[in-house]
Structures are given as C-alpha cells and as structure tokens.
C-alpha atoms as a PDB file:
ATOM      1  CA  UNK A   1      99.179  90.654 105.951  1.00  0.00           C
ATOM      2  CA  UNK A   2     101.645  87.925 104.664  1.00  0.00           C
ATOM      3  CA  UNK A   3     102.740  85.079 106.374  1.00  0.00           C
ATOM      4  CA  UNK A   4     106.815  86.668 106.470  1.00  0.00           C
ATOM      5  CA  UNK A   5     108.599  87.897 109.512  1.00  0.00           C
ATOM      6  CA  UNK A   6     107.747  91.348 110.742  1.00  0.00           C
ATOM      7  CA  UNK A   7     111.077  93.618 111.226  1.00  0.00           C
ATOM      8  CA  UNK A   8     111.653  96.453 112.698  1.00  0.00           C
ATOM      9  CA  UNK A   9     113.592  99.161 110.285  1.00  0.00           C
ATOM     10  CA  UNK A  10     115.369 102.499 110.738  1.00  0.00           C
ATOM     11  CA  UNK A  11     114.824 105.281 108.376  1.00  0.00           C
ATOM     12  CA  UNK A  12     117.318 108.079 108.421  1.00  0.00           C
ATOM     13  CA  UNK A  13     115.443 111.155 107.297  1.00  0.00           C
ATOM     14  CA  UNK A  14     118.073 113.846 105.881  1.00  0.00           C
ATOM     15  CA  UNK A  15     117.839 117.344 107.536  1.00  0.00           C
ATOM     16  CA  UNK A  16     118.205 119.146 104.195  1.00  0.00           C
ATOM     17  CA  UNK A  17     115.018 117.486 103.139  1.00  0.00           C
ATOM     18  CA  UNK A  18     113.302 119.256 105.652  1.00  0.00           C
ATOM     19  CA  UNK A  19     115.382 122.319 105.659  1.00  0.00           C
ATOM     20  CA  UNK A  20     116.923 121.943 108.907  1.00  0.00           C
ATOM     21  CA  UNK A  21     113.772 122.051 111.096  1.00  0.00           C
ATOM     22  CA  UNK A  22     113.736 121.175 114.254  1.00  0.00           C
ATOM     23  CA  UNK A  23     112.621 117.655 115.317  1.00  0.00           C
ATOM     24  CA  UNK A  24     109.439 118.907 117.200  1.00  0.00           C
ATOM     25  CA  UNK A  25     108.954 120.553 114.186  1.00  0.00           C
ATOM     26  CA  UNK A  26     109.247 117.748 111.786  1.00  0.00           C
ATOM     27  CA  UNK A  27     107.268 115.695 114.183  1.00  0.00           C
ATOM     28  CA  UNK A  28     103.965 118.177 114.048  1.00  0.00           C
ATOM     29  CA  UNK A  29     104.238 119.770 110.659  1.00  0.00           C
ATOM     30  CA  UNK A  30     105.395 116.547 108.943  1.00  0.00           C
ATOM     31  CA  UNK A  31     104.464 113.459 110.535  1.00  0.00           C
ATOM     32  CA  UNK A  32     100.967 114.729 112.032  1.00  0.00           C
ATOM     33  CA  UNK A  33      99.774 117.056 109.481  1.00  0.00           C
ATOM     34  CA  UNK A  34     101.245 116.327 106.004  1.00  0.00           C
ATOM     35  CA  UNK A  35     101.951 112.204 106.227  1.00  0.00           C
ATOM     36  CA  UNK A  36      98.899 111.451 107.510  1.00  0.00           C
ATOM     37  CA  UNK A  37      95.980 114.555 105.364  1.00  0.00           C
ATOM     38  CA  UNK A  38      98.024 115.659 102.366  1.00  0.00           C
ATOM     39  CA  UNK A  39     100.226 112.722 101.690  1.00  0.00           C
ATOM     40  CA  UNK A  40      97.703 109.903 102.369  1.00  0.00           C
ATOM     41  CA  UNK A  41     100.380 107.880 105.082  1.00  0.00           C
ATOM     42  CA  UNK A  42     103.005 107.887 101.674  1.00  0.00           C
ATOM     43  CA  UNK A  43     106.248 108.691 102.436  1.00  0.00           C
ATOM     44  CA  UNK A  44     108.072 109.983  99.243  1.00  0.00           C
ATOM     45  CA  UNK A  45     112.085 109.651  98.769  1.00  0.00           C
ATOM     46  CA  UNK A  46     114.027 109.416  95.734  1.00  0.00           C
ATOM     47  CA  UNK A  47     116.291 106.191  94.542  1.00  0.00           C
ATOM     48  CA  UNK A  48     115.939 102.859  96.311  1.00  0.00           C
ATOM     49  CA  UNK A  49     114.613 102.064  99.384  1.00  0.00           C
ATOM     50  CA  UNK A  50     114.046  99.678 102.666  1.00  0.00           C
ATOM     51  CA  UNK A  51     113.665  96.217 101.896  1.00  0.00           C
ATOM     52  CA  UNK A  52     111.245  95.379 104.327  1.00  0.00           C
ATOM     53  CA  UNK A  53     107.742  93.140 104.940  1.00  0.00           C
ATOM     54  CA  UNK A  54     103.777  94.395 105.427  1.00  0.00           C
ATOM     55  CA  UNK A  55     103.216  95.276 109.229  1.00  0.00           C
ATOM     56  CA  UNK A  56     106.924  95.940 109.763  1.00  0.00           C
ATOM     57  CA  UNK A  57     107.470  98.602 112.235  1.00  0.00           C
ATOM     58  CA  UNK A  58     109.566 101.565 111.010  1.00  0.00           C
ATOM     59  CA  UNK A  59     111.228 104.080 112.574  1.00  0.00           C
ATOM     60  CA  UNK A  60     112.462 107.456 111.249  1.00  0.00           C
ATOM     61  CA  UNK A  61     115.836 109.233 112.907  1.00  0.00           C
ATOM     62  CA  UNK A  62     115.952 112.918 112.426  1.00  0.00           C
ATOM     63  CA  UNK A  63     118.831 114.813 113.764  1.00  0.00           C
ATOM     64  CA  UNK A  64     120.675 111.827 115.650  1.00  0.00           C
ATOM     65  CA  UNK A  65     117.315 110.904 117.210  1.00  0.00           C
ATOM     66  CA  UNK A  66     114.364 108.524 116.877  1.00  0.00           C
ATOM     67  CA  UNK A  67     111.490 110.871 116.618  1.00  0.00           C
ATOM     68  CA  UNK A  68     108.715 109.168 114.816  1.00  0.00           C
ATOM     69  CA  UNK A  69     107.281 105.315 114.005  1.00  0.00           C
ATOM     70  CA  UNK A  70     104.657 103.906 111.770  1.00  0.00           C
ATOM     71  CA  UNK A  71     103.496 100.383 110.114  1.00  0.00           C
ATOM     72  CA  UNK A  72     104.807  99.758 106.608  1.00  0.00           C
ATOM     73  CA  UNK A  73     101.853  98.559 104.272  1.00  0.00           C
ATOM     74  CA  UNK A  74     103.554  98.810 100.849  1.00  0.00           C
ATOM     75  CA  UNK A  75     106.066 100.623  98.272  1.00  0.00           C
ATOM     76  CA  UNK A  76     104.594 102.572  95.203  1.00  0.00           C
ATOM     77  CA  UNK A  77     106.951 103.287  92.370  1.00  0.00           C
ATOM     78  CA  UNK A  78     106.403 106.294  90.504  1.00  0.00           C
ATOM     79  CA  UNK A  79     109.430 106.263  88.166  1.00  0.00           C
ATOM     80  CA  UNK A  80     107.338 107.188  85.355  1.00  0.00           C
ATOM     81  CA  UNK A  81     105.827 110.519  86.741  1.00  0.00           C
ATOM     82  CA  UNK A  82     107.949 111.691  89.822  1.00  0.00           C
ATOM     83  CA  UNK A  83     106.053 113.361  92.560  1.00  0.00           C
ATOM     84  CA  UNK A  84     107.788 117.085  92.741  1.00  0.00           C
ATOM     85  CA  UNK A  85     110.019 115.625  89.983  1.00  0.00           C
ATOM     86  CA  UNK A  86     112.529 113.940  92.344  1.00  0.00           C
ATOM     87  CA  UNK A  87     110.375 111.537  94.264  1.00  0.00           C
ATOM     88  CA  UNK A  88     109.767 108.264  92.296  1.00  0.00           C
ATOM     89  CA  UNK A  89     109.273 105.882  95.325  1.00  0.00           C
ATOM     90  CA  UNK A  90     107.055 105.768  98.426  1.00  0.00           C
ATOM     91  CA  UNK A  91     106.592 103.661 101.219  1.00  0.00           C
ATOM     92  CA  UNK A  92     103.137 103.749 102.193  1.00  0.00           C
ATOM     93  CA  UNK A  93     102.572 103.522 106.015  1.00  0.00           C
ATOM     94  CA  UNK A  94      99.179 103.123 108.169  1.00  0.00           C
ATOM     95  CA  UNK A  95      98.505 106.515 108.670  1.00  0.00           C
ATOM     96  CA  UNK A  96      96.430 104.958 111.578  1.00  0.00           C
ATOM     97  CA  UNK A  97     100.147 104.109 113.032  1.00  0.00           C
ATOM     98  CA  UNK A  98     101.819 107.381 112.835  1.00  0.00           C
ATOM     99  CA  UNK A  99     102.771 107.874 116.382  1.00  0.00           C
ATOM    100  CA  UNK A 100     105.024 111.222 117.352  1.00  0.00           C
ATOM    101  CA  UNK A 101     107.084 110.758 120.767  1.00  0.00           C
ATOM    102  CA  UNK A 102     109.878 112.516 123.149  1.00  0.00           C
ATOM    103  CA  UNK A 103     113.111 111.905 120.679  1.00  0.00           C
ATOM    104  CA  UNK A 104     114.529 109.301 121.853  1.00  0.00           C
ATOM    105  CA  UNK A 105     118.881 109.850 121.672  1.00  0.00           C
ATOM    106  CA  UNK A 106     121.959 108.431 123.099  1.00  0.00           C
ATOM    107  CA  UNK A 107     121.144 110.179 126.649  1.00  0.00           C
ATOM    108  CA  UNK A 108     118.187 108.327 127.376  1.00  0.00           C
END
C-alpha cells in the first residue's frame, strides 16, 4: 500500500445497469456472487472514473441507499478491448472486503 491518504468514496451505481433490481437483490446476485467468483473483485463501468488511493474504502449507493462497501486496490483500463463492448475501465476491489449490509438511507 502507498504511503497517500486513505479516503473514503461514494459510488453511485445506476439502476438501469442493473435493470431496476431491487437492492437486496443487487446486494446477493451482484456484490456476493458475481464481484467477488465471476468478476474477480473488478468492478466494470464505462468512461472515467473515481480518483481515489490503494486501501481507500468505497461505497456503492443503489436506489438512494448505501448498500454495499469494499477496499479499492487498483483501476484497469481496457480501452483497447471493452469488456461486453461498453466497459473499458475497472476498479479492482479486495474481493476479501466485499461486505453486503441493511441499506443504509436518510431514515436511519
């Protein structure tokens, strides 16, 4: 890990993207199943991203609520062969880190 200052970051996560699942449902099929076995902890989006340093906490909002955190390890650029043809970044997270929780919204 580098010698920077960790952060803590907040990733909206657009409900088209996962076709306007529920949160609980983002949280098991996506965060515990396909981040962490089919996606190796890398978290695919198209255009830029967070500017952010190694061991930085993130956070991922889903449907006005904080449903999901990890540990940022790096950014992989795959302009020249986009994943699904639309993805040409990824942050890649611990997938050690990948914690699910009770959404956390403006009532609580």
């Amino acid at each position: 890990m580098n010698n920077k200052e960790l952060q803590i970051r907040l990733l909206p996560m657009s409900k088209d993207e996962f076709k306007n699942k529920t949160a609980l449902e983002v949280q098991k099929e996506y965060f515990l199943d396909i981040l962490i076995n089919e996606q190796d902890g890398r978290f695919f989006y198209p255009g830029d991203g967070m500017n952010t340093t190694e061991g930085s906490l993130i956070l991922f909002q889903y449907d006005n609520s904080v449903i999901a955190a990890a540990i940022f390890e790096d950014r992989k650029d795959f302009t020249n062969n986009p994943v699904e043809g639309k993805y040409d970044k990824a942050n890649v997270l611990d997938k050690n880190s990948v914690s699910v929780f009770e959404p956390i919204t403006k009532q609580n």
